[in-house]
Protein backbone atom coordinates (compact mmCIF):
# COMPACT_ATOMS: atom_id res chain seq x y z
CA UNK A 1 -14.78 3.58 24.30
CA UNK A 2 -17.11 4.47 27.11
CA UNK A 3 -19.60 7.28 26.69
CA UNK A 4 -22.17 9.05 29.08
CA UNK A 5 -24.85 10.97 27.79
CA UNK A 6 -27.54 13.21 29.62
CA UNK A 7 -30.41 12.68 28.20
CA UNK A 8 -33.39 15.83 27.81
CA UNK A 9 -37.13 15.68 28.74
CA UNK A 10 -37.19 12.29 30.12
CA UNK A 11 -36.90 10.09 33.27
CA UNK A 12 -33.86 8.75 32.45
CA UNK A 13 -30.69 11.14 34.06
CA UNK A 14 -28.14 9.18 32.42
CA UNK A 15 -27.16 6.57 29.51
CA UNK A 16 -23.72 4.97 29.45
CA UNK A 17 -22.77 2.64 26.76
CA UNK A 18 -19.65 1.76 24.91
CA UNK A 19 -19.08 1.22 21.42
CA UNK A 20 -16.64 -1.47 19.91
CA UNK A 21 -16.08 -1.88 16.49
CA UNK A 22 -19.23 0.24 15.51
CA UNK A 23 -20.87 -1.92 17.88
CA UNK A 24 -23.02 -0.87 21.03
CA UNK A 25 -22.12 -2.74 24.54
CA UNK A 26 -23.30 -2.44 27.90
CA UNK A 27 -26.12 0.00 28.12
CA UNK A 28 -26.79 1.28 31.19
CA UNK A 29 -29.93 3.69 32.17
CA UNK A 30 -29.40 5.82 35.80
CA UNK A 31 -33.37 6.19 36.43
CA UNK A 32 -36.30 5.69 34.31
CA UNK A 33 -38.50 2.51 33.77
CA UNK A 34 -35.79 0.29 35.19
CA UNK A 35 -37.36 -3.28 33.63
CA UNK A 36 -38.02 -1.59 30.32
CA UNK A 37 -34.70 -0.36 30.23
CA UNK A 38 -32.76 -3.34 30.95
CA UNK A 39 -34.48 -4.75 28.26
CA UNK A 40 -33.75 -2.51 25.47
CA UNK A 41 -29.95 -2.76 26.96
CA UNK A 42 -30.32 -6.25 26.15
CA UNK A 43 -32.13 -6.16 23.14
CA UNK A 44 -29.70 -4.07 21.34
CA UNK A 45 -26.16 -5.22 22.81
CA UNK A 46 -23.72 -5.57 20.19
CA UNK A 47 -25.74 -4.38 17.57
CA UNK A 48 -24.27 -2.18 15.04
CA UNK A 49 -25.01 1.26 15.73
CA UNK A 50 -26.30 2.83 12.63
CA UNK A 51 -29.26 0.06 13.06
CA UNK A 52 -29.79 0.96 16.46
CA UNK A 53 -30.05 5.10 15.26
CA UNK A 54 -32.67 4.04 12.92
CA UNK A 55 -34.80 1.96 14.96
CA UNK A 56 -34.78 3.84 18.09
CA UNK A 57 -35.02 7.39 16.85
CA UNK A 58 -37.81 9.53 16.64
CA UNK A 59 -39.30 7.17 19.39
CA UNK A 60 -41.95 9.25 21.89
CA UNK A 61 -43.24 8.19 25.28
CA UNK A 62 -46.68 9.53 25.88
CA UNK A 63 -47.48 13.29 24.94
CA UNK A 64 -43.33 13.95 24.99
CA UNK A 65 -41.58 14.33 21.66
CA UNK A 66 -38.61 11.81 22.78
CA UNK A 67 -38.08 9.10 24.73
CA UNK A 68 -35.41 7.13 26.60
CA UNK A 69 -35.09 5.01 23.31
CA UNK A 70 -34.93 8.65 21.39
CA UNK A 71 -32.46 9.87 23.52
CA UNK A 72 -30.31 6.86 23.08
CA UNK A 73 -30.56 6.85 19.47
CA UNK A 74 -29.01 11.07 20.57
CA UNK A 75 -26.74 9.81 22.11
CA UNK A 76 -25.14 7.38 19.85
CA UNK A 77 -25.14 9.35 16.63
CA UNK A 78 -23.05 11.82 18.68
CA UNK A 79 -20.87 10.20 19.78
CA UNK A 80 -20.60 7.96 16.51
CA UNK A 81 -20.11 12.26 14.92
CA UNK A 82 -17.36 12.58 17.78
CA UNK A 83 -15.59 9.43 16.91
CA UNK A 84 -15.42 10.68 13.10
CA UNK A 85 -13.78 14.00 14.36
């Protein structure tokens, strides 16, 4: 299932990903650190989610409290909360 997700206090406007079989595909970033981006998209494709919450959340970027990689981690536990509604 495709999501989108608008992420809070950081470059980024927008995350899209899917998730298959617990399983995150095709991240996509609108704005932000484009190169570092497309890396984490690759890093983490089809890796299981709950591994990708834990790794990526709580992540800051400079003096901010989140980060792109924070608000991803958002992102995915809710929809991982909507998918269990």
């Amino acid at each position: 299932m495709r999501y989108n997700y608008q992420p809070q206090g950081v470059c980024s406007t927008k995350i899209s990903f899917d998730i298959e079989n617990n399983k995150v595909k095709n991240v996509e970033y609108t704005g932000g650190c484009n190169g570092n981006l497309k890396a984490i998209a690759k890093l983490i494709d089809n890796e299981d989610v709950d591994l990708i919450i834990n790794k990526l959340k709580g992540n800051e970027c400079g003096l901010r409290k989140t980060s792109c990689a924070d608000q991803l981690a958002q992102a995915l536990q809710k929809a991982k909360e909507k998918e269990n509604h």
